[in-house]
PDB file of N, CA and C in Angstrom:
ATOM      1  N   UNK A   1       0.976  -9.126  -6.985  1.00  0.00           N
ATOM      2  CA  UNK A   1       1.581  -9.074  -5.663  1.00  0.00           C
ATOM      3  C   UNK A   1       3.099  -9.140  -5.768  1.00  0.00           C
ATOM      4  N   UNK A   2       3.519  -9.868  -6.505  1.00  0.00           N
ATOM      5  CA  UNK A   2       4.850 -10.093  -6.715  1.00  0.00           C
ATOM      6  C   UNK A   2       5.490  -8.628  -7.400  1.00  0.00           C
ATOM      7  N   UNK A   3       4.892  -7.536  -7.550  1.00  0.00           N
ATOM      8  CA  UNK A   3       5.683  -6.742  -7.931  1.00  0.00           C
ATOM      9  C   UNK A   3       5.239  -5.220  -6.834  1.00  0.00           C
ATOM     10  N   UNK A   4       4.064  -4.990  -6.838  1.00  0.00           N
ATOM     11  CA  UNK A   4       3.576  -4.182  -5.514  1.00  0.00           C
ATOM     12  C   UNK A   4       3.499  -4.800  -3.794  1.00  0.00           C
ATOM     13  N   UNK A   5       3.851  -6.127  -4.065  1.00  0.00           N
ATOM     14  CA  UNK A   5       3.490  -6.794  -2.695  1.00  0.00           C
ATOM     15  C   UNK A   5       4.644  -6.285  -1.173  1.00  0.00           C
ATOM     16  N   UNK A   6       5.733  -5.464  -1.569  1.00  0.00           N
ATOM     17  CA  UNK A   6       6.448  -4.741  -0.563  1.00  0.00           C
ATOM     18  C   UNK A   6       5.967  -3.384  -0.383  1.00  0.00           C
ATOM     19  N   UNK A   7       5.380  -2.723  -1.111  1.00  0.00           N
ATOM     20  CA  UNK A   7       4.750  -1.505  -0.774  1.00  0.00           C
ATOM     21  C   UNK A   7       3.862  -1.457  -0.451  1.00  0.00           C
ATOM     22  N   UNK A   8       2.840  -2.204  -0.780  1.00  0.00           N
ATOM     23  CA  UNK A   8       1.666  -2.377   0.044  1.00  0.00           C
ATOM     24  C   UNK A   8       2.077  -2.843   1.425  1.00  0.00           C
ATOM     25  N   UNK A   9       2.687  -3.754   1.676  1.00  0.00           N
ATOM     26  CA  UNK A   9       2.881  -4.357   3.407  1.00  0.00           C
ATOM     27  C   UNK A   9       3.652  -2.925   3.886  1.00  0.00           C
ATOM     28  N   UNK A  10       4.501  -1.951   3.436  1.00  0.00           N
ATOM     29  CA  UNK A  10       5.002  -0.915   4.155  1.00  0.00           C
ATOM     30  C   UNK A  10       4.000  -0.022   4.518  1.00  0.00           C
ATOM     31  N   UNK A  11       2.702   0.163   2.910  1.00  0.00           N
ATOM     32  CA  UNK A  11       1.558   1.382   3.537  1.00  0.00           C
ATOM     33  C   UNK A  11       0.853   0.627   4.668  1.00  0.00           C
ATOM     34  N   UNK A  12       0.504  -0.735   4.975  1.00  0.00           N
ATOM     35  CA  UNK A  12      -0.277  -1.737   5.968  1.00  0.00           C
ATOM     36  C   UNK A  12       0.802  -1.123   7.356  1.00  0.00           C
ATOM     37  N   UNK A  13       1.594  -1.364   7.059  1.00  0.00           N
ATOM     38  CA  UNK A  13       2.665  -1.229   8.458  1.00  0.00           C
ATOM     39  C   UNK A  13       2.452  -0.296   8.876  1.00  0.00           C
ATOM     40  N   UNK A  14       2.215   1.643   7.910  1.00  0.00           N
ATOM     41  CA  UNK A  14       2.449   2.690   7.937  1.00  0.00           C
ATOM     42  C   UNK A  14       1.236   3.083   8.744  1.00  0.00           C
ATOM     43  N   UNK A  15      -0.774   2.286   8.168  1.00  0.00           N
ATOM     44  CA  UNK A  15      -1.651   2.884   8.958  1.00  0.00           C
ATOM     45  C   UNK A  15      -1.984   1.867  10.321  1.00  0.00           C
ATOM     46  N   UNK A  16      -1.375   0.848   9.885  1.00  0.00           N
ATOM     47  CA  UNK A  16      -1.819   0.051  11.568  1.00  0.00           C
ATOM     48  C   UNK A  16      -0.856  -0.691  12.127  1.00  0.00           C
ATOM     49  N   UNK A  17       0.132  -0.356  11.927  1.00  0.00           N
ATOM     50  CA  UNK A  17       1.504  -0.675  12.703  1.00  0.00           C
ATOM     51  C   UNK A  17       2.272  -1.620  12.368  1.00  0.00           C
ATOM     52  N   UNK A  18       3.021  -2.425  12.984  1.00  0.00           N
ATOM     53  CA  UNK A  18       4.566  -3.242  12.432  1.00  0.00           C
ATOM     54  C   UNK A  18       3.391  -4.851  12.398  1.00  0.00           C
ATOM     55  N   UNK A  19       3.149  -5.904  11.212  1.00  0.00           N
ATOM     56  CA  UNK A  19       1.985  -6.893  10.964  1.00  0.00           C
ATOM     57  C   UNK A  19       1.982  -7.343  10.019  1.00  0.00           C
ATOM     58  N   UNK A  20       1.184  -7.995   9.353  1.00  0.00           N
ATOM     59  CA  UNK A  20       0.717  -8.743   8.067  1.00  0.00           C
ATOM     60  C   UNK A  20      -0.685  -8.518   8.040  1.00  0.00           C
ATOM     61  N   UNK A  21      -0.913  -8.686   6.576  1.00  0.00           N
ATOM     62  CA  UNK A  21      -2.358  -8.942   6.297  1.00  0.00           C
ATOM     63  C   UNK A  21      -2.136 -10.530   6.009  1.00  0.00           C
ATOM     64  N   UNK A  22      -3.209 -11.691   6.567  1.00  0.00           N
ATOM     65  CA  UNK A  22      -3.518 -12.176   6.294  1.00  0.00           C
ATOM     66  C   UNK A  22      -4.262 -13.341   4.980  1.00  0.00           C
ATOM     67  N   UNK A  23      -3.467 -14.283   4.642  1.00  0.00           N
ATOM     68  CA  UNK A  23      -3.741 -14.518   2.867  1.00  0.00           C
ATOM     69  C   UNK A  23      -5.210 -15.965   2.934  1.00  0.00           C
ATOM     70  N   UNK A  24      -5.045 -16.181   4.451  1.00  0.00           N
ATOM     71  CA  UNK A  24      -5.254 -17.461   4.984  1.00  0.00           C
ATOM     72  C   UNK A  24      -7.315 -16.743   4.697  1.00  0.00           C
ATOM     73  N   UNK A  25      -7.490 -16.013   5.192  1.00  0.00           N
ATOM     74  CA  UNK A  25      -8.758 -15.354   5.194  1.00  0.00           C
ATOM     75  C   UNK A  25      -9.542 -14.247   4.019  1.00  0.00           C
ATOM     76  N   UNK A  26      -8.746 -14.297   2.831  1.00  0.00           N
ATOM     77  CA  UNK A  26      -8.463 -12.851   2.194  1.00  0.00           C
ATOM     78  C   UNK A  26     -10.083 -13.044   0.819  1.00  0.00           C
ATOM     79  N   UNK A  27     -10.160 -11.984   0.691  1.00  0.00           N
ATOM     80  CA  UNK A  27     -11.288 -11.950  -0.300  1.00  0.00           C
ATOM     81  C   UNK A  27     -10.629 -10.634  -0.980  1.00  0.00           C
ATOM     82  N   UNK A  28     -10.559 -10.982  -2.250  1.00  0.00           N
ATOM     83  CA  UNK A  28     -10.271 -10.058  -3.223  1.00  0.00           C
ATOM     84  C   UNK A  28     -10.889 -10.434  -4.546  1.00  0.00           C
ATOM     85  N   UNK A  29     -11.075  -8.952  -4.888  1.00  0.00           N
ATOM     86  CA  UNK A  29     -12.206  -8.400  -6.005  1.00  0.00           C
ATOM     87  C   UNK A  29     -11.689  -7.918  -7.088  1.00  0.00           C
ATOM     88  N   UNK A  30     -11.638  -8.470  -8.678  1.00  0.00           N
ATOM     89  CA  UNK A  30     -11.439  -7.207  -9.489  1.00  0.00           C
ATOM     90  C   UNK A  30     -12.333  -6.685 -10.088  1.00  0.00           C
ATOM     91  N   UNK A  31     -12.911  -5.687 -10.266  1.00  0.00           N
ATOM     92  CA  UNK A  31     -13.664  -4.698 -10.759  1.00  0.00           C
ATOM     93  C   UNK A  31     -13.080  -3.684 -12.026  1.00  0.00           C
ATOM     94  N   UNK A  32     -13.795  -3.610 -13.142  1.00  0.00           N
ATOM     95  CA  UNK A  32     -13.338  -2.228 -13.777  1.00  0.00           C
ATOM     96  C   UNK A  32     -14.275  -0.590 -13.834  1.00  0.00           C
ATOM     97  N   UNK A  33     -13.335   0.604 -14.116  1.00  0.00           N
ATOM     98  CA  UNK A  33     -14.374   1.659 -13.766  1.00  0.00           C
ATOM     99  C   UNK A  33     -13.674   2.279 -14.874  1.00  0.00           C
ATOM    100  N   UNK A  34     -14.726   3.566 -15.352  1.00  0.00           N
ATOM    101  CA  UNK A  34     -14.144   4.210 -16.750  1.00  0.00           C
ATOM    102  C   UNK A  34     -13.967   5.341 -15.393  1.00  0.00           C
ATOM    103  N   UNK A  35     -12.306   5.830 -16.368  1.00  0.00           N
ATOM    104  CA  UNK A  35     -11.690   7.004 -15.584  1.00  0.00           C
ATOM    105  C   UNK A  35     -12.275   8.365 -15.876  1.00  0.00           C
ATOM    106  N   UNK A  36     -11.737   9.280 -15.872  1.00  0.00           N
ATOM    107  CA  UNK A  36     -12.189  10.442 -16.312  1.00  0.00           C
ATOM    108  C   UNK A  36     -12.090  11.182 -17.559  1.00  0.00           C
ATOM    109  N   UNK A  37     -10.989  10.386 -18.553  1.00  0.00           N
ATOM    110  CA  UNK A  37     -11.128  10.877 -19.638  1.00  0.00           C
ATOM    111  C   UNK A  37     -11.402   9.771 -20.529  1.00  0.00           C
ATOM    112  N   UNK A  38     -12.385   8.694 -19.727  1.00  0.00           N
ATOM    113  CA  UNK A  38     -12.987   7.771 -20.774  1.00  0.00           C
ATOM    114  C   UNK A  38     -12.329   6.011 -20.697  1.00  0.00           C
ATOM    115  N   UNK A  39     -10.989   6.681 -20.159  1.00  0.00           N
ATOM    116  CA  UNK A  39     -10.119   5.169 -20.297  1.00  0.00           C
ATOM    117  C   UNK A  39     -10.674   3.864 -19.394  1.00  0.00           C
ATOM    118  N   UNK A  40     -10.645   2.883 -19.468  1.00  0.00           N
ATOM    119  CA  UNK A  40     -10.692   1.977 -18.759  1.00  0.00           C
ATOM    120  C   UNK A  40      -9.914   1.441 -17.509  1.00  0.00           C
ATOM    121  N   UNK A  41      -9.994   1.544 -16.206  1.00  0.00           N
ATOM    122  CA  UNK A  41      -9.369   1.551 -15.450  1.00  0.00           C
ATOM    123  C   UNK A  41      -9.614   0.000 -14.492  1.00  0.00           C
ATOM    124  N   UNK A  42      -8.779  -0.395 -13.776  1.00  0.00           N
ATOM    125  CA  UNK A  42      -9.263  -1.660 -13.301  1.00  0.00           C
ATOM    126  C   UNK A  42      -8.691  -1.353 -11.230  1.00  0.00           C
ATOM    127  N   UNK A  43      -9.909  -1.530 -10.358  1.00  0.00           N
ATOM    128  CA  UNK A  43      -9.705  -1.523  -9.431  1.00  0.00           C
ATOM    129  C   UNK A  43     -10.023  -2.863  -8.791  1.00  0.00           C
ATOM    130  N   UNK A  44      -8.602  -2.961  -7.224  1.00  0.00           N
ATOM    131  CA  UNK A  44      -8.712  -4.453  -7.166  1.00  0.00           C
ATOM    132  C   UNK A  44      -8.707  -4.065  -5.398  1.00  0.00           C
ATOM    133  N   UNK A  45      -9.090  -4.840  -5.153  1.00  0.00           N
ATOM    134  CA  UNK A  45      -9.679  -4.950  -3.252  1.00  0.00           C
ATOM    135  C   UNK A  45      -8.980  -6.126  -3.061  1.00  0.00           C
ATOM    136  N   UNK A  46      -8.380  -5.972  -1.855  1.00  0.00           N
ATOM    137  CA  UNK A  46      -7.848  -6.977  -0.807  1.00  0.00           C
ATOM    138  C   UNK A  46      -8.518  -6.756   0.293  1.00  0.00           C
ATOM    139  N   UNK A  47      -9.484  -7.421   1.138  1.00  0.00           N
ATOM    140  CA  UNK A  47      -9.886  -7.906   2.279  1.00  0.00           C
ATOM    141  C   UNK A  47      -9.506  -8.884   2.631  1.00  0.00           C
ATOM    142  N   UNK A  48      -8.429  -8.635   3.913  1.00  0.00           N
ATOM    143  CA  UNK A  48      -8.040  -9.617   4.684  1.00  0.00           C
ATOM    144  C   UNK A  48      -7.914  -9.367   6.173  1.00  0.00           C
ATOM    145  N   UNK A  49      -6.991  -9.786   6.890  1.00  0.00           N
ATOM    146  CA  UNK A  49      -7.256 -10.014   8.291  1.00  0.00           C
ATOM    147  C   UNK A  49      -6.305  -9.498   8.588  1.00  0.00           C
ATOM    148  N   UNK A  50      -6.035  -8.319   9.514  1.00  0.00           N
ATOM    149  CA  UNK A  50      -5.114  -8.005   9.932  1.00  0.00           C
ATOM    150  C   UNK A  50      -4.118  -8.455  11.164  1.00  0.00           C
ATOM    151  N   UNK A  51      -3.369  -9.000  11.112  1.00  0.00           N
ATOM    152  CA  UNK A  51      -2.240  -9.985  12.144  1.00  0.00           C
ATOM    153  C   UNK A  51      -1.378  -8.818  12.715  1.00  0.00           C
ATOM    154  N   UNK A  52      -1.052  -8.436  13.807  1.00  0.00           N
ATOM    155  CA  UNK A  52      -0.309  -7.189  14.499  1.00  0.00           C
ATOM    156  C   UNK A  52       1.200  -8.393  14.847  1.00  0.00           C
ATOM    157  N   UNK A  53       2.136  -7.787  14.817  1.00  0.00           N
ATOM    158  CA  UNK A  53       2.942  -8.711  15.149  1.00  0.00           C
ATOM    159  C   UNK A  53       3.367  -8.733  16.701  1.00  0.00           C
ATOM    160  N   UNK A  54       3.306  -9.539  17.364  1.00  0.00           N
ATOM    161  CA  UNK A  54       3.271 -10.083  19.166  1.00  0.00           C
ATOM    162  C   UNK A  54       4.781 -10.869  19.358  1.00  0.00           C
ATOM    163  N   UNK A  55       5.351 -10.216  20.332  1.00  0.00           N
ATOM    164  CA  UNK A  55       6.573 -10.883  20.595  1.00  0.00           C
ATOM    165  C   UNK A  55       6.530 -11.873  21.746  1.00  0.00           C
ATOM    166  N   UNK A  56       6.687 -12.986  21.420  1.00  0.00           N
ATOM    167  CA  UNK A  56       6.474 -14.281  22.434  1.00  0.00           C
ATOM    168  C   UNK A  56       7.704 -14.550  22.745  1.00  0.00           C
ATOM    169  N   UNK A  57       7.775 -14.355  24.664  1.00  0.00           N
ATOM    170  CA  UNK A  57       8.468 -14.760  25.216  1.00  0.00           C
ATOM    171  C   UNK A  57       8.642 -16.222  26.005  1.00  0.00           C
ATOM    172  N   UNK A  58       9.505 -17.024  26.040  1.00  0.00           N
ATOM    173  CA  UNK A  58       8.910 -17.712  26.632  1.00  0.00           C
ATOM    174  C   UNK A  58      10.175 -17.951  28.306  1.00  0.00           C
ATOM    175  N   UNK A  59       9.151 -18.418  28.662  1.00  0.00           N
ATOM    176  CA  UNK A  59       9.855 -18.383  30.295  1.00  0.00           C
ATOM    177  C   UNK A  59      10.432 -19.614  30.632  1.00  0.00           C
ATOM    178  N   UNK A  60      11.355 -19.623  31.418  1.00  0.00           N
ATOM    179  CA  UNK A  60      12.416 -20.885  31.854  1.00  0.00           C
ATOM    180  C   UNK A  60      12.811 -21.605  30.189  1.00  0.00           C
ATOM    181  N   UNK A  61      13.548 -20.821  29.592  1.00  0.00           N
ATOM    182  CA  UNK A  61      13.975 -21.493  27.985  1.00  0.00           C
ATOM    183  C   UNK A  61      15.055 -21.725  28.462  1.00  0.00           C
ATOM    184  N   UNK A  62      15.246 -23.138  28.616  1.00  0.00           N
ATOM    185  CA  UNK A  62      16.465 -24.079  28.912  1.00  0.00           C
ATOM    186  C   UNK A  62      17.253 -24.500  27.525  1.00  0.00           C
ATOM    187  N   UNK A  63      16.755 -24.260  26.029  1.00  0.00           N
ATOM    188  CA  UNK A  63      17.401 -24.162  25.093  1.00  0.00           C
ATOM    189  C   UNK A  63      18.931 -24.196  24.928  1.00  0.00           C
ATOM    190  N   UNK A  64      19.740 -24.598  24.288  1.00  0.00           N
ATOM    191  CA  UNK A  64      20.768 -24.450  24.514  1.00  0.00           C
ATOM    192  C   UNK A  64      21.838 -23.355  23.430  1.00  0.00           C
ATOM    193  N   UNK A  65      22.115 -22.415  23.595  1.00  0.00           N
ATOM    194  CA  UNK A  65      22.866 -21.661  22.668  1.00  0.00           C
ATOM    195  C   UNK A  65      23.971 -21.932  22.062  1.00  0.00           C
ATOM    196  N   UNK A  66      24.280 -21.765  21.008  1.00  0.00           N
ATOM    197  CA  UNK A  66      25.722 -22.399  20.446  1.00  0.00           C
ATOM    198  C   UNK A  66      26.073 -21.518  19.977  1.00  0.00           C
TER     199      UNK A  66
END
């Protein structure tokens, strides 16, 4: 994750909009499969939860700005 983990959240962004996947819920798999010219290949699954990102407003914010 630490080295694909920004491109993956851009293709996530790209098919279901501006969000996170979820780490809190996640099931991931590694598996290996022989490729096509024999080599050993390793495929890995992330199932997680998809979070859309929601802009919360809040009303009468008496907060003070500085």
């Amino acid at each position: 994750m630490q080295h694909y983990g920004e491109s993956i959240k851009i293709i996530v962004n790209e098919k279901l909009g501006d969000g996170i996947m979820s780490a809190i819920d996640l099931y991931l798999t590694v598996d290996s499969v022989k490729g096509v010219a024999g080599e050993d290949r390793v495929v890995v699954t992330m199932n997680g939860k998809y979070l859309p990102h929601i802009e919360q407003l809040a009303n009468n914010n008496t907060a003070n700005t500085f």
